[in-house]
Protein backbone atom coordinates (compact mmCIF):
# COMPACT_ATOMS: atom_id res chain seq x y z
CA UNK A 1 58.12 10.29 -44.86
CA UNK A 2 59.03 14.05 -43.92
CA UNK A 3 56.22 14.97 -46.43
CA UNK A 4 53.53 12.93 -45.27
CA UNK A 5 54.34 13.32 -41.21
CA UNK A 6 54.55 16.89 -41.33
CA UNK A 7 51.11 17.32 -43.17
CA UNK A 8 49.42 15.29 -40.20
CA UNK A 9 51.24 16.84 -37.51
CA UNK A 10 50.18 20.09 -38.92
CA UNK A 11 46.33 18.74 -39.11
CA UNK A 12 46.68 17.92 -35.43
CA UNK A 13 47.95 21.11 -34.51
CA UNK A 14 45.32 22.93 -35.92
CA UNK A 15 42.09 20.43 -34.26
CA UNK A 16 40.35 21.77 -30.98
CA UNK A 17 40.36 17.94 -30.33
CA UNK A 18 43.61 16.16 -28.30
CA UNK A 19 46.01 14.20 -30.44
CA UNK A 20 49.44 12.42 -30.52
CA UNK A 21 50.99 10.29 -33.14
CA UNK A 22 52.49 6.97 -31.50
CA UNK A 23 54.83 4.84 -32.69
CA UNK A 24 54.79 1.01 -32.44
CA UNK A 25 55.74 0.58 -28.70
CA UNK A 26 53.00 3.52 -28.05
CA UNK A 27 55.79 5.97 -27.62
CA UNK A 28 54.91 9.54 -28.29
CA UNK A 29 56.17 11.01 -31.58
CA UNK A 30 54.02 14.09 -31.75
CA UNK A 31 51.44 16.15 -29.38
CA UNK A 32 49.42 18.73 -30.43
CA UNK A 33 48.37 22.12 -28.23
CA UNK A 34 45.02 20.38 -27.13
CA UNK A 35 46.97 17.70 -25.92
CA UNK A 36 49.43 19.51 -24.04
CA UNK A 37 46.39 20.64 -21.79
CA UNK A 38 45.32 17.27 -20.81
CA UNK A 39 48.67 16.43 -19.36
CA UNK A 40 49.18 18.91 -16.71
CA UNK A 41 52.36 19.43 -17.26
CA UNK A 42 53.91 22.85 -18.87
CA UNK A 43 55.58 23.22 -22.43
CA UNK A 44 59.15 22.23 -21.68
CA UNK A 45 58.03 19.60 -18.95
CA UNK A 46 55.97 17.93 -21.65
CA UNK A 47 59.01 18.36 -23.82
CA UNK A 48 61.58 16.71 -22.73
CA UNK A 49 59.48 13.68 -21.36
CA UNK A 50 58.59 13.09 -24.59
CA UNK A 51 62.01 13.29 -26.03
CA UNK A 52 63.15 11.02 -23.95
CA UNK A 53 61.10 8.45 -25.18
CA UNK A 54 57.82 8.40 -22.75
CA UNK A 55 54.73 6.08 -23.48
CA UNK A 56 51.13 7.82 -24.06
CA UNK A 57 49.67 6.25 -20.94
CA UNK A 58 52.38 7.44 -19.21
CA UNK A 59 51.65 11.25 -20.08
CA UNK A 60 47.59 10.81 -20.16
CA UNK A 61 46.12 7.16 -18.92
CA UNK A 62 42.74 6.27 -19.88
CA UNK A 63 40.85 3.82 -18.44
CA UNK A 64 41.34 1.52 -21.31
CA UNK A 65 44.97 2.02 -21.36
CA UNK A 66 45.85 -0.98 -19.52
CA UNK A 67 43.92 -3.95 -20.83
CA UNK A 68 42.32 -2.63 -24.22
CA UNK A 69 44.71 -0.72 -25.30
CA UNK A 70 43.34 1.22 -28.61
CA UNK A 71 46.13 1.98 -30.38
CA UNK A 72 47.40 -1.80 -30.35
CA UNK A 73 43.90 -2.99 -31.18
CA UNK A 74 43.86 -1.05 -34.34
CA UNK A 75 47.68 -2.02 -35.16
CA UNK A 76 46.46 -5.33 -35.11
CA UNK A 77 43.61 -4.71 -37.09
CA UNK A 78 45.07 -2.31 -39.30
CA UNK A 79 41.97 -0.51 -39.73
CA UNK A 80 40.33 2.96 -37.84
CA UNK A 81 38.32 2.13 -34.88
CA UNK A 82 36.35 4.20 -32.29
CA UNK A 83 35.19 4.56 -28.49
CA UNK A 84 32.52 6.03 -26.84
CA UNK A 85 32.82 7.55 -23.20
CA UNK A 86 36.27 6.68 -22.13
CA UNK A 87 36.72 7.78 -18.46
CA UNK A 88 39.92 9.99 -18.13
CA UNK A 89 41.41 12.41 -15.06
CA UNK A 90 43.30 15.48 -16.35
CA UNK A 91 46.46 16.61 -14.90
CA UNK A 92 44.41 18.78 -12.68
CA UNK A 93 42.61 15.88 -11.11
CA UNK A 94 38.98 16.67 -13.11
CA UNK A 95 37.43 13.30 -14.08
CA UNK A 96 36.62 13.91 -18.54
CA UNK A 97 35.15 11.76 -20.83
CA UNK A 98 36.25 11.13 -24.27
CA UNK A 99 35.60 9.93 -27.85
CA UNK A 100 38.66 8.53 -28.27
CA UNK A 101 39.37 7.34 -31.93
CA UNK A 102 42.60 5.58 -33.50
CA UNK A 103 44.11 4.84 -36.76
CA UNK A 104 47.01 3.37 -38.39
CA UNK A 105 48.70 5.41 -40.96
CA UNK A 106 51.74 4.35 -43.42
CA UNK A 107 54.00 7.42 -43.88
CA UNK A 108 56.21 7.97 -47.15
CA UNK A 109 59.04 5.47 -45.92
CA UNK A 110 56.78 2.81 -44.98
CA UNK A 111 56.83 3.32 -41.17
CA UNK A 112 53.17 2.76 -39.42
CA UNK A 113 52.69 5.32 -36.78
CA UNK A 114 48.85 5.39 -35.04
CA UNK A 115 47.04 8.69 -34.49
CA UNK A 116 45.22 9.20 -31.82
CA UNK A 117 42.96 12.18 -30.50
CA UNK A 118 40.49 12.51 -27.88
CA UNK A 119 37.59 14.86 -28.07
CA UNK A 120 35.93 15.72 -24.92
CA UNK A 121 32.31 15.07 -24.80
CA UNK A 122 32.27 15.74 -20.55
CA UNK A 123 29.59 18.77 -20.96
CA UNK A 124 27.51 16.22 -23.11
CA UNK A 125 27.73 13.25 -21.01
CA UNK A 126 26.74 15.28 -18.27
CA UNK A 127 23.89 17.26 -19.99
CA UNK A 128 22.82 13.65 -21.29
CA UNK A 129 23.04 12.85 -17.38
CA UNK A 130 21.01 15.27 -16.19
CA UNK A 131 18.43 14.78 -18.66
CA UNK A 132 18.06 10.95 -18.12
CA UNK A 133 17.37 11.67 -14.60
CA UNK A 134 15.20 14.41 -15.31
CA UNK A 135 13.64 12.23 -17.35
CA UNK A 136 13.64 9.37 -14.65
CA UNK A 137 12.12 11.82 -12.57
CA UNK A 138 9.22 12.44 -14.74
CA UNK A 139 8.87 8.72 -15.12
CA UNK A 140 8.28 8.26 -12.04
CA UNK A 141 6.64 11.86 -11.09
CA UNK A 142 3.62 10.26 -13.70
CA UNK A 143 3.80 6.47 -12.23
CA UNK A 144 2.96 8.19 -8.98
CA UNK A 145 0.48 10.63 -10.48
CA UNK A 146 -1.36 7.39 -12.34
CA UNK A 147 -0.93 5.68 -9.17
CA UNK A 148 -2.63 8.67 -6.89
CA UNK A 149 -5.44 8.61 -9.82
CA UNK A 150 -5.92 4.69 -9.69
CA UNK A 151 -5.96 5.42 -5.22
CA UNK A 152 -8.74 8.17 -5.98
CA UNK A 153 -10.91 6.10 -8.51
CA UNK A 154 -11.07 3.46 -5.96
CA UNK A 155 -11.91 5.44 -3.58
CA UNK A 156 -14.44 7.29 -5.40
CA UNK A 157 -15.86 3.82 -6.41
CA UNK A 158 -16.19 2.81 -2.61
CA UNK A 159 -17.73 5.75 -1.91
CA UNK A 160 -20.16 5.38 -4.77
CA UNK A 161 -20.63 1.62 -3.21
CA UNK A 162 -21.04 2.53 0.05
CA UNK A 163 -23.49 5.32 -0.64
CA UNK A 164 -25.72 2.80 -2.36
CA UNK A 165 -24.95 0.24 0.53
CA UNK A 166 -26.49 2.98 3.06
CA UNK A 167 -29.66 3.75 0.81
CA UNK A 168 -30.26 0.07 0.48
CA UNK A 169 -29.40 -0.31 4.30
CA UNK A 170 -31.84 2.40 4.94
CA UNK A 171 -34.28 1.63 2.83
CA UNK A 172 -34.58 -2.17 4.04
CA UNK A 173 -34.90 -0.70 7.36
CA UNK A 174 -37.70 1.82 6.46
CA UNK A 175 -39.19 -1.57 4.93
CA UNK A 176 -38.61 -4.03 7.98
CA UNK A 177 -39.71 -1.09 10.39
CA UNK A 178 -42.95 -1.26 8.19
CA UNK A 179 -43.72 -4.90 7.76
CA UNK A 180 -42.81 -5.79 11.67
CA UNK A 181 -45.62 -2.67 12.31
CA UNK A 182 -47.87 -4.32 9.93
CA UNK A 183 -47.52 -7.83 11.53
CA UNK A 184 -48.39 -6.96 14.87
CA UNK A 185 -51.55 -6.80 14.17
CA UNK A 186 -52.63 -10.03 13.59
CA UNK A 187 -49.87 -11.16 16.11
CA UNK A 188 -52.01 -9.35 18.81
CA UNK A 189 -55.18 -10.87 17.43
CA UNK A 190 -53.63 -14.25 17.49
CA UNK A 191 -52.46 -13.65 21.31
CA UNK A 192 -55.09 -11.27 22.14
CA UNK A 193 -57.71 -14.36 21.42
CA UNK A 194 -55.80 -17.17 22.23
CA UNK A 195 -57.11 -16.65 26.24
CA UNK A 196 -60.63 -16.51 24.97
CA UNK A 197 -60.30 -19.75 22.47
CA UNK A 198 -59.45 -21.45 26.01
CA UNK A 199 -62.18 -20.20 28.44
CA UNK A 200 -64.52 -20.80 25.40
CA UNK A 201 -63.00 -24.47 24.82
CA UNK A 202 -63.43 -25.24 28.88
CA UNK A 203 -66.83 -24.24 28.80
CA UNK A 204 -67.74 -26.34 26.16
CA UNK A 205 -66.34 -29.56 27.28
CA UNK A 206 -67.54 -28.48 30.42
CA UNK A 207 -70.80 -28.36 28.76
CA UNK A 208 -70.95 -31.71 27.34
CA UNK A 209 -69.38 -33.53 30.54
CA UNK A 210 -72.79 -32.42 32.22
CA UNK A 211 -74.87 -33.81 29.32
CA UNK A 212 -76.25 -37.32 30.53
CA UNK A 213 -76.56 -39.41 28.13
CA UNK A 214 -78.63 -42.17 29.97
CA UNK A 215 -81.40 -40.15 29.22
CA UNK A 216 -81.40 -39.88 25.69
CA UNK A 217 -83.03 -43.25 23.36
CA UNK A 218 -80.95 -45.75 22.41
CA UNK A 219 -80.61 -45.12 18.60
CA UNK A 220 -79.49 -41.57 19.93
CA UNK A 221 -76.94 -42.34 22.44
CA UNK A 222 -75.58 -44.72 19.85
CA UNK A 223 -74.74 -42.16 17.53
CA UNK A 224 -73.25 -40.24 20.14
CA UNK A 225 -71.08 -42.58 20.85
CA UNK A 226 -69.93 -43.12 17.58
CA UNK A 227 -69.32 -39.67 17.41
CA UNK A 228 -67.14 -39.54 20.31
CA UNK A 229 -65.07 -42.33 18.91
CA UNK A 230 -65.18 -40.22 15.59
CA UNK A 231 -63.28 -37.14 16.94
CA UNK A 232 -61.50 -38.84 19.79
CA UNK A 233 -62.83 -36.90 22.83
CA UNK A 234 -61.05 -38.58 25.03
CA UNK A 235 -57.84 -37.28 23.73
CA UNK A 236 -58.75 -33.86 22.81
CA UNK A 237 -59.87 -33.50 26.32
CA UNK A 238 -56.33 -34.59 27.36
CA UNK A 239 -54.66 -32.37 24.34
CA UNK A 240 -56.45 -28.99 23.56
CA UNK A 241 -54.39 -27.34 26.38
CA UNK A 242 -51.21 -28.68 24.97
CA UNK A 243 -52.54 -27.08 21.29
CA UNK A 244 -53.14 -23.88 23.23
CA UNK A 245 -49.71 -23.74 24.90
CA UNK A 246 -48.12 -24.20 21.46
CA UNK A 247 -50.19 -21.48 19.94
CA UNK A 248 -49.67 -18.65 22.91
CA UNK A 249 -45.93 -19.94 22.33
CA UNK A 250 -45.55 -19.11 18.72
CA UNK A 251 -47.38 -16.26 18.73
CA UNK A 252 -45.30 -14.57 21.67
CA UNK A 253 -42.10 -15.89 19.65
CA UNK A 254 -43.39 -14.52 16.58
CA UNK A 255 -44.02 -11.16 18.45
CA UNK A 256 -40.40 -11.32 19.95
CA UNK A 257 -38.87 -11.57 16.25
CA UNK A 258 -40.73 -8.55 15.14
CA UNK A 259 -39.86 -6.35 18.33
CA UNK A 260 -36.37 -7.43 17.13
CA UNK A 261 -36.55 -6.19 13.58
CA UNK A 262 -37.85 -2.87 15.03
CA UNK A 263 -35.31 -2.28 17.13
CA UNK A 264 -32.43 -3.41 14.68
CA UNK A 265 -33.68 -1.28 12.02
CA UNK A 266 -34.64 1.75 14.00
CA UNK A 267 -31.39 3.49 13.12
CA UNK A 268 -31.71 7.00 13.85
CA UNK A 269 -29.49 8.82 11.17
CA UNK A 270 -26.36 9.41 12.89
CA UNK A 271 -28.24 11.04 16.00
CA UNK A 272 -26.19 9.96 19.26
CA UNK A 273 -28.41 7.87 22.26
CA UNK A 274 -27.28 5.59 25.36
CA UNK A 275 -27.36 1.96 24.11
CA UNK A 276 -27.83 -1.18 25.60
CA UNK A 277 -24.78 -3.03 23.65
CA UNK A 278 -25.19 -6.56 25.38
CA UNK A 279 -28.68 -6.47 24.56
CA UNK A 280 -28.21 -5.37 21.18
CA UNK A 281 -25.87 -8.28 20.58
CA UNK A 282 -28.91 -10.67 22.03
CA UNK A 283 -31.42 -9.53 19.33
CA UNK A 284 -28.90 -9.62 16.75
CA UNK A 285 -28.20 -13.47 17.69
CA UNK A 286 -32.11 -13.82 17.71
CA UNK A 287 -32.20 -12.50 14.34
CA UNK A 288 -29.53 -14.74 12.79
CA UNK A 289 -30.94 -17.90 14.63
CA UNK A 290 -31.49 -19.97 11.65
CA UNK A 291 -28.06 -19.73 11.01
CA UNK A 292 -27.44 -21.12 14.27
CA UNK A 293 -29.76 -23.36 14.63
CA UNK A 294 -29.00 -26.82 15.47
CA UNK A 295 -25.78 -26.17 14.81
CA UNK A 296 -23.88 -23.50 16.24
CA UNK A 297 -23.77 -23.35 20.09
CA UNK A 298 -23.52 -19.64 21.52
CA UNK A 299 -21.36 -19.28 24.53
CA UNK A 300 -21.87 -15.90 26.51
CA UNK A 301 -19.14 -14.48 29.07
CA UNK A 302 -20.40 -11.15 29.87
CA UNK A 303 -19.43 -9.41 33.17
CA UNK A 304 -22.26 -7.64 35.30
CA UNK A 305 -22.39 -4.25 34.71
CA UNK A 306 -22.05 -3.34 31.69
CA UNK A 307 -22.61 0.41 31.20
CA UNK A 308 -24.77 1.39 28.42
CA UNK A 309 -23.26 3.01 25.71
CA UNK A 310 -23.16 6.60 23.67
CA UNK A 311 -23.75 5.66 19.74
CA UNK A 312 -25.95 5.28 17.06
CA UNK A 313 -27.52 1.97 17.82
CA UNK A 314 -28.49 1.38 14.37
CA UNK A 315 -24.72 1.64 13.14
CA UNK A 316 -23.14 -0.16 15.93
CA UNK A 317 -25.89 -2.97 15.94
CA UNK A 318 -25.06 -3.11 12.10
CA UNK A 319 -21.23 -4.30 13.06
CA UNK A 320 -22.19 -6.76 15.14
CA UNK A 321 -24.53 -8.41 12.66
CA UNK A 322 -21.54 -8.28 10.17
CA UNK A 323 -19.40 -10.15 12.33
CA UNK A 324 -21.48 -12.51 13.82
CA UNK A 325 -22.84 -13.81 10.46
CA UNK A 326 -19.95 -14.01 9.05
CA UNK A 327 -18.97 -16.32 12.09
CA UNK A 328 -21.70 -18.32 11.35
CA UNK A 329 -21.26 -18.68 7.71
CA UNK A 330 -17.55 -19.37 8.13
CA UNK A 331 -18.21 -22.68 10.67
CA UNK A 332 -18.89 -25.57 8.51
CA UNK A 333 -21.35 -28.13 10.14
CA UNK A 334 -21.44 -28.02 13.92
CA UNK A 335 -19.10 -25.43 16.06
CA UNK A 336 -19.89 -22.71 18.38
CA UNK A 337 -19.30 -18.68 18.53
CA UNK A 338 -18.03 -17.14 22.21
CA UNK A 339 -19.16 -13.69 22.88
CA UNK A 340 -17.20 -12.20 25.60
CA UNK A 341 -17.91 -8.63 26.48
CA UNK A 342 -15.91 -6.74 29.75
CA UNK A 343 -15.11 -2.73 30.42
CA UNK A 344 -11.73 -1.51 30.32
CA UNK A 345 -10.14 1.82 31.35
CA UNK A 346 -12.36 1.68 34.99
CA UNK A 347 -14.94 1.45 33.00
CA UNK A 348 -14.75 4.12 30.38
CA UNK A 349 -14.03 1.58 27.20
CA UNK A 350 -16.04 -1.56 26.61
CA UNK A 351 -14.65 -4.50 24.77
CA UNK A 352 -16.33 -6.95 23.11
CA UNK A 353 -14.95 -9.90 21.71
CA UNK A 354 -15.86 -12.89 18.83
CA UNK A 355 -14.68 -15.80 18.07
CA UNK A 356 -15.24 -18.62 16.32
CA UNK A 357 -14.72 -22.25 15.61
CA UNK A 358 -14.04 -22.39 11.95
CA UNK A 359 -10.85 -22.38 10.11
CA UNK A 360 -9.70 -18.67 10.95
CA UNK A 361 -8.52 -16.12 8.53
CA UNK A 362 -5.63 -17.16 6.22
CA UNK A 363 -2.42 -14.97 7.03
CA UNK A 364 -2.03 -13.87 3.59
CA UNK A 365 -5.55 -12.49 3.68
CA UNK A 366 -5.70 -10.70 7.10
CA UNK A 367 -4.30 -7.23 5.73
CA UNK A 368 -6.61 -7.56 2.99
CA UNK A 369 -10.05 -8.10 4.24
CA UNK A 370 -11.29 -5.01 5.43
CA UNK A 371 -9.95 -3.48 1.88
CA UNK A 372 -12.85 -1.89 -0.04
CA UNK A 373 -14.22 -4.62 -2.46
CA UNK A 374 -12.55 -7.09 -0.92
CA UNK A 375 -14.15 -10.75 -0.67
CA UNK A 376 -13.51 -13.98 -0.06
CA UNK A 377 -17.05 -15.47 -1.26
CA UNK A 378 -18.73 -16.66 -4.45
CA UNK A 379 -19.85 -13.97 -6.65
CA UNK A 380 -23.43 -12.88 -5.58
CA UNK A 381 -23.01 -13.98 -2.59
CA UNK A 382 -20.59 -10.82 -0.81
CA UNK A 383 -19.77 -6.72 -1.97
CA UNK A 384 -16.79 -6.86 -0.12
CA UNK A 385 -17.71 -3.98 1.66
CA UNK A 386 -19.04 -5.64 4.95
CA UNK A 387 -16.16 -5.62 7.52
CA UNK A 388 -14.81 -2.24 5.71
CA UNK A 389 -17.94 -0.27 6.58
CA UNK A 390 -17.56 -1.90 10.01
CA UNK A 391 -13.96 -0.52 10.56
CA UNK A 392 -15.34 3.13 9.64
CA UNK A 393 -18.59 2.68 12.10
CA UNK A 394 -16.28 1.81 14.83
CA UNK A 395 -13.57 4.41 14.33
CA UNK A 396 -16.01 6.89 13.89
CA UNK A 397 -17.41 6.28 17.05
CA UNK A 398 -13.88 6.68 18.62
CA UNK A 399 -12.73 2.99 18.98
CA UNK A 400 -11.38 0.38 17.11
CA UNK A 401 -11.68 -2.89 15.59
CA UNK A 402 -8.39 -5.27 15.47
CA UNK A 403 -9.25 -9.15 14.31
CA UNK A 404 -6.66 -12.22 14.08
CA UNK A 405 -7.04 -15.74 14.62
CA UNK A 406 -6.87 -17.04 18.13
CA UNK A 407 -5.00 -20.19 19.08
CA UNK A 408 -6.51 -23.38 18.69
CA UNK A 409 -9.67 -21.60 17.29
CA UNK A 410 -10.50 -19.60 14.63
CA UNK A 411 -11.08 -16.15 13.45
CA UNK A 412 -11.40 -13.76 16.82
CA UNK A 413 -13.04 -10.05 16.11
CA UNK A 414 -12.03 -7.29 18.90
CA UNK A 415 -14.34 -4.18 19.19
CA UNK A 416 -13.49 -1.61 21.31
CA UNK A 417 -15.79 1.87 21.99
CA UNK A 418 -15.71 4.16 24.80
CA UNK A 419 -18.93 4.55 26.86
CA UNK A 420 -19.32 8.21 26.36
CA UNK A 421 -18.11 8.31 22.62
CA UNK A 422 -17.12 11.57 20.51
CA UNK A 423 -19.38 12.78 18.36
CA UNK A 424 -19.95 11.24 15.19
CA UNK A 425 -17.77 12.96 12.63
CA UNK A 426 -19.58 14.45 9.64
CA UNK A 427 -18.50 11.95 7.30
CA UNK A 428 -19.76 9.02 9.49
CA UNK A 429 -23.34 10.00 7.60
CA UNK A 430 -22.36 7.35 4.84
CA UNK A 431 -21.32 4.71 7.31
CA UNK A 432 -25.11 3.52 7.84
């Protein structure tokens, strides 16, 4: 026994690493320099606690010591086993980690002792530490950098999208401004004549009520007659003014529509003029009458008064359109759309508000609609880009536009702009 114990007690005193050599009721038989250190307690201290008999766990506890105790596992096992990171505090109070590593060894009399040593892996844990969070940092570091570069490609795509939106914008407007120029002239013939086609049409029946017919021989009057019957005299006498009403009708009604589409796509660029905002809103419900007609009844509450505005028409013109069609589309069958339009600030701010009768906006939708490519229709039928533009025309005229669903109603659109806005901010050139 003497042979064998001394060679591994003189192993252990040579290892850098902590070690003790425990007998079966995990007394201490043998510490080793390294081991000493752990314990906080000086060379004789150490000493005679040991001699008389003290436990390992009573000298240096790990956090294992109570309820998986190593050195019984492995006398239970008989065979070497090993743990990673064991949590320890030194004599001195510093908080170690350990490998900590056990085995059961038969000495020359047939005893079974356990060696145990403990190799402190603190610097490494904590190096490992610091790199895993480093690590954790740069995880997250390049989720926000691909997260920054998904933010910028979206925005560069609405940009993209809303650059094309303002060509095509402008462009339809270069061609409306055009074909309403073009129609007026046959409009004006049309109502230009229309006087003339009536004098002309009461001389001629004029005419032929001083024709008498008593006069003429009988074969002669006969066919006359017949004639008469033929085109029913009697009531285009009573009907021609009617027809001519009608036509002077249409024809101003026709040349109301296109004095609309010149005025709604007269933009301007992003030049800055006094608008008439209440009569802006009227040709823009003219122009999306046959969405409304028949079926959607427009209520007006608009206080006197109403000062005119400092905008670009053609911008703020193009908001309203975008929310009063989509009103319209929204109401399914018959409903009705309430305009209400008021000053606030003694006058300095104008509101205007829209609401509908259809079925609102859903509330897991309302942070989402005015998000760039956002849409709620079939495709074809919407960019997604509608009510977005809209929020950028209004705040870049210095107001705001707020929407939510109003009770017992449906969707309700809030636009607010102050009479004599700020200038239109560079940028504002794309929100056409």
């Amino acid at each position: 026994m003497a042979k064998l114990y001394d060679q591994i007690t003189q192993l252990l005193d040579g290892s850098v690493d902590a070690a003790v050599v425990l007998d079966g009721e995990r007394r201490v038989l043998h510490y080793n320099p390294a081991y000493e250190g752990l314990t906080g307690l000086r060379g004789r201290q150490l000493a005679e606690k040991v001699k008389a008999g003290a436990h390992c766990y009573e000298l240096f506890k790990l956090e294992i010591c109570e309820k998986h105790c190593l050195g019984c596992k492995v006398r239970e096992v008989g065979r070497r086993l090993r743990v990673d990171e064991i949590q320890a505090r030194r004599g001195d109070g510093e908080d170690l980690t350990f490998i900590v590593t056990a085995a059961p060894v038969e000495l020359d009399g047939g005893e079974r002792v356990v060696v145990e040593t403990y190799r402190d892996v603190t610097a490494d844990v904590r190096i490992q530490r610091r790199l895993k969070v480093a690590l954790e940092h740069e995880r997250r570091a390049k989720e926000d950098l691909e997260e920054k570069v998904r933010e910028r490609t979206a925005e560069l795509r609405a940009a993209q999208a809303q650059l094309v939106h303002q060509e095509k914008m402008s462009s339809l407007g270069r061609l409306v401004a055009g074909i309403a120029h073009e129609l007026n002239n046959p409009i004006n013939f049309v109502y230009g004549n229309v006087d003339f086609l009536g004098q002309y049409m009461e001389d001629l029946l004029r005419l032929v009520a001083l024709v008498d017919t008593s006069d003429l021989p009988a074969d002669l009057r006969e066919k006359l007659e017949v004639l008469k019957r033929e085109v029913e005299l009697d009531f285009l006498v009573d009907d021609w003014r009617k027809l001519l009403r009608s036509i002077r009708a249409g024809a101003e009604r026709t040349a109301d529509i296109v004095a609309d589409l010149k005025s709604f796509a007269r933009t301007g660029g992003t030049e800055l003029g006094e608008a008439d905002i209440v009569g802006g809103i009227d040709t823009t419900l003219n122009l999306i009458g046959p969405l409304l007609k028949n079926r959607v009844e427009v209520r007006r509450n608009i206080v006197p008064g109403v000062p005119r505005v400092l905008c670009n028409a053609g911008h703020v013109n193009q908001v309203f359109m975008n929310i009063l069609t989509n009103a319209a589309q929204a109401i399914t069958g018959t409903g009705w759309i309430e305009v209400s339009i008021h000053t606030l600030d003694d006058g300095a701010t104008i509101r205007v508000e829209i609401c509908d009768s259809g079925p609102g906006i859903k509330p897991e939708l309302m942070a989402k609609i005015s998000d760039p490519f956002f849409t709620t229709k079939e495709v074809g039928e919407g960019t997604g880009l509608g009510l977005w533009i809209c929020a950028n025309i209004v705040r870049a005229h210095g107001g705001t536009l707020t929407w939510g669903n109003r009770p017992g109603a449906g969707a309700e659109f809030i636009v607010t702009l102050p009479v004599r806005g700020p200038e239109l901010r560079e940028d504002a050139e794309a929100h056409g």
